[in-house]
C-alpha atoms as a PDB file:
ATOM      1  CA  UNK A   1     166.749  71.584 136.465  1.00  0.00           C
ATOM      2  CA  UNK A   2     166.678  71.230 132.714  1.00  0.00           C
ATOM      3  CA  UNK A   3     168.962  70.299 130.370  1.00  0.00           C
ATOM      4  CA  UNK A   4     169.072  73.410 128.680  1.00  0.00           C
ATOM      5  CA  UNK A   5     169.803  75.270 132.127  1.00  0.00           C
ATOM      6  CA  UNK A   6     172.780  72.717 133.080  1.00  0.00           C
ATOM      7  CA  UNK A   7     174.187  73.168 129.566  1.00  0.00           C
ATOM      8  CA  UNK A   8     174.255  76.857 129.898  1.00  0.00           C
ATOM      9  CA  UNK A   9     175.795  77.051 133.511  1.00  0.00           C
ATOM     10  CA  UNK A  10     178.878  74.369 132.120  1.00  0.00           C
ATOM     11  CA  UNK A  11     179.238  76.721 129.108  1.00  0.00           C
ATOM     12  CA  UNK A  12     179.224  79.995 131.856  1.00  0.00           C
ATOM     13  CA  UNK A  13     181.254  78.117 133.967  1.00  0.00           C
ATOM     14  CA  UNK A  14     183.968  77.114 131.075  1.00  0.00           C
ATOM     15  CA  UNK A  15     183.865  80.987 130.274  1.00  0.00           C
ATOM     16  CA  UNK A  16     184.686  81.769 133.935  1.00  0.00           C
ATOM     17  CA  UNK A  17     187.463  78.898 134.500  1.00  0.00           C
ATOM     18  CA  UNK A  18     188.766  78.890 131.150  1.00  0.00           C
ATOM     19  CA  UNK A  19     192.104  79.012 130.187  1.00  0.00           C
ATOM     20  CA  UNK A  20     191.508  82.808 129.302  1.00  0.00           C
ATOM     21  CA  UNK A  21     190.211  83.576 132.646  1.00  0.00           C
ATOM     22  CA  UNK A  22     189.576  87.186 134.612  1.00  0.00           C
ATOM     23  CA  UNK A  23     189.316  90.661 132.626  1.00  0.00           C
ATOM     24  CA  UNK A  24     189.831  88.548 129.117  1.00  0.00           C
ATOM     25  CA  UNK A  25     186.343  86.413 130.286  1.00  0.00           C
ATOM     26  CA  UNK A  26     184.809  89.548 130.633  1.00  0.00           C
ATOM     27  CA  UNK A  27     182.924  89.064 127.246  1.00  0.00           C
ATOM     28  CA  UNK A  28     182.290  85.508 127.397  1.00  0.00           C
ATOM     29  CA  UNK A  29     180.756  85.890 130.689  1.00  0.00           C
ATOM     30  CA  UNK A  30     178.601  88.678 129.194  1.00  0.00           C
ATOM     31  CA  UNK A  31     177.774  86.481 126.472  1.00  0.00           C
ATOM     32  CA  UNK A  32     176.888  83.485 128.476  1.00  0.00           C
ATOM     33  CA  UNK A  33     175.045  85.622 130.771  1.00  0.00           C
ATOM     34  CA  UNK A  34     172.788  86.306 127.415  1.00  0.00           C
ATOM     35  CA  UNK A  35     172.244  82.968 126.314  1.00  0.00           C
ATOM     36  CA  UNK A  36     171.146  82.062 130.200  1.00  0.00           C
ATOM     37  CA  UNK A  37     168.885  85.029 130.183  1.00  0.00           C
ATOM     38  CA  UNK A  38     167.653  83.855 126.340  1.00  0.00           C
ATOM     39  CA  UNK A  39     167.539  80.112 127.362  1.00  0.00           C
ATOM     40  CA  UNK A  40     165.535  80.828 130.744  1.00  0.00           C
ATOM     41  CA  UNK A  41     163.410  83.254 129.063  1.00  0.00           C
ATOM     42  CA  UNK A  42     162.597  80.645 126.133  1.00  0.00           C
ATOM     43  CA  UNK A  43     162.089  77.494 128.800  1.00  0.00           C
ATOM     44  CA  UNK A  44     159.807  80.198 131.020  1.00  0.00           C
ATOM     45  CA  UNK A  45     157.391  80.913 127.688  1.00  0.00           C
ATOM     46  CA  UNK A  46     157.232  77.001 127.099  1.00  0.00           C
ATOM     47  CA  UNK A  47     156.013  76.311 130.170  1.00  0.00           C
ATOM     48  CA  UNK A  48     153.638  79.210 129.861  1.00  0.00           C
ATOM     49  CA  UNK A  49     152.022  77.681 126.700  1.00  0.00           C
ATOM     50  CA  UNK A  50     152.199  74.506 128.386  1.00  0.00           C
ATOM     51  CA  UNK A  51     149.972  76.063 131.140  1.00  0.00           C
ATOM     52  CA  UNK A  52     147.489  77.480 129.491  1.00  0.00           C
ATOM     53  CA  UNK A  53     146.940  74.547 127.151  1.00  0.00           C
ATOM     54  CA  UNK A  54     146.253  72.564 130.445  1.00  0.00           C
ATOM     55  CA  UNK A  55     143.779  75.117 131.623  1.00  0.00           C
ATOM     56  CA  UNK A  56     142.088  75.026 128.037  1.00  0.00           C
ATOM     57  CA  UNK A  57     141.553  71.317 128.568  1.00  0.00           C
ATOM     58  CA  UNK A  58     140.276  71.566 132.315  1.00  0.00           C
ATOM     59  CA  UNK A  59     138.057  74.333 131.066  1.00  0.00           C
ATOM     60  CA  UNK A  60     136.565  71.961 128.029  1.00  0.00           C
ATOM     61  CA  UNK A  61     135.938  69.594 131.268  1.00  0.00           C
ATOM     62  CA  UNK A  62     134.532  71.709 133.073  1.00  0.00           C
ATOM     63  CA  UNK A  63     131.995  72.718 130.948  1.00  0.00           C
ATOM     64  CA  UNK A  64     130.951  69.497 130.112  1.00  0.00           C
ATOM     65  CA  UNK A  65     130.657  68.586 133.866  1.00  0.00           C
ATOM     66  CA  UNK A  66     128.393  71.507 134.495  1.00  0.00           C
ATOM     67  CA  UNK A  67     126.488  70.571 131.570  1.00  0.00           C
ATOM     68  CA  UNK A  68     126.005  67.227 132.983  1.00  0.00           C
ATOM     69  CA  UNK A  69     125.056  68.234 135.953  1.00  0.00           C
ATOM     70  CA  UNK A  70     122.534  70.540 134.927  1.00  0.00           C
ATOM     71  CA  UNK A  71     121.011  67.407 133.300  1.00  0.00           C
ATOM     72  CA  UNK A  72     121.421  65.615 137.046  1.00  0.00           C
ATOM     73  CA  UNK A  73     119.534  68.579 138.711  1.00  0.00           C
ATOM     74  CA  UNK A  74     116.986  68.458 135.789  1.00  0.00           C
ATOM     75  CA  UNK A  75     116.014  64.922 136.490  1.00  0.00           C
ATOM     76  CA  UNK A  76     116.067  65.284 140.505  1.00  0.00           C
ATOM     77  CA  UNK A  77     113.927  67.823 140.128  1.00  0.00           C
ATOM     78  CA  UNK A  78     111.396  65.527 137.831  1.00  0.00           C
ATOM     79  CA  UNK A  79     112.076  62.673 140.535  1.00  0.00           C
ATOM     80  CA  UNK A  80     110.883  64.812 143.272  1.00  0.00           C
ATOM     81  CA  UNK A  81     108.172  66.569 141.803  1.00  0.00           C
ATOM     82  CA  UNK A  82     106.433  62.981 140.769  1.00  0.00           C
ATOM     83  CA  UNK A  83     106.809  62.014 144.232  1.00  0.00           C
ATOM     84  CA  UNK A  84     104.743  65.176 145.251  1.00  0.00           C
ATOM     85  CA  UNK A  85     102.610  64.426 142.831  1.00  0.00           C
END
């Protein structure tokens, strides 16, 4: 769990236990409710850019492996057709 997600559950948890607990946490609990739906939300689109940089870079590899092994096929194909030959 991150830290942002433990910080958020002590602060919800303070609101729930604190020394104005029941009916009067009523609006802190609705407030920490929104900054664990706004912190969650947040961490969720980080890790979304996160992913899809990481499947920019495997697609950059993978090109460059299929070019490469174009070239591979390329040159078997010159190997065996000498042999023929």
């Amino acid at each position: 769990m991150s830290d942002i997600a433990n910080e958020v559950r002590k602060t919800l948890l303070q609101h729930i236990t604190g020394p104005r607990g029941g009916l009067f946490a009523l609006g802190g609990l609705s407030g920490a409710a929104c900054m664990y739906f706004f912190m969650a939300h947040t961490q969720i689109a980080e890790m979304e850019r996160h992913y899809n940089s990481q499947v920019s870079l495997l697609q950059g590899r993978v090109e460059v492996l299929e070019k490469e092994n174009g070239r591979i096929h390329e040159r078997l194909e010159e190997i065996a057709l000498k042999r023929i030959d």
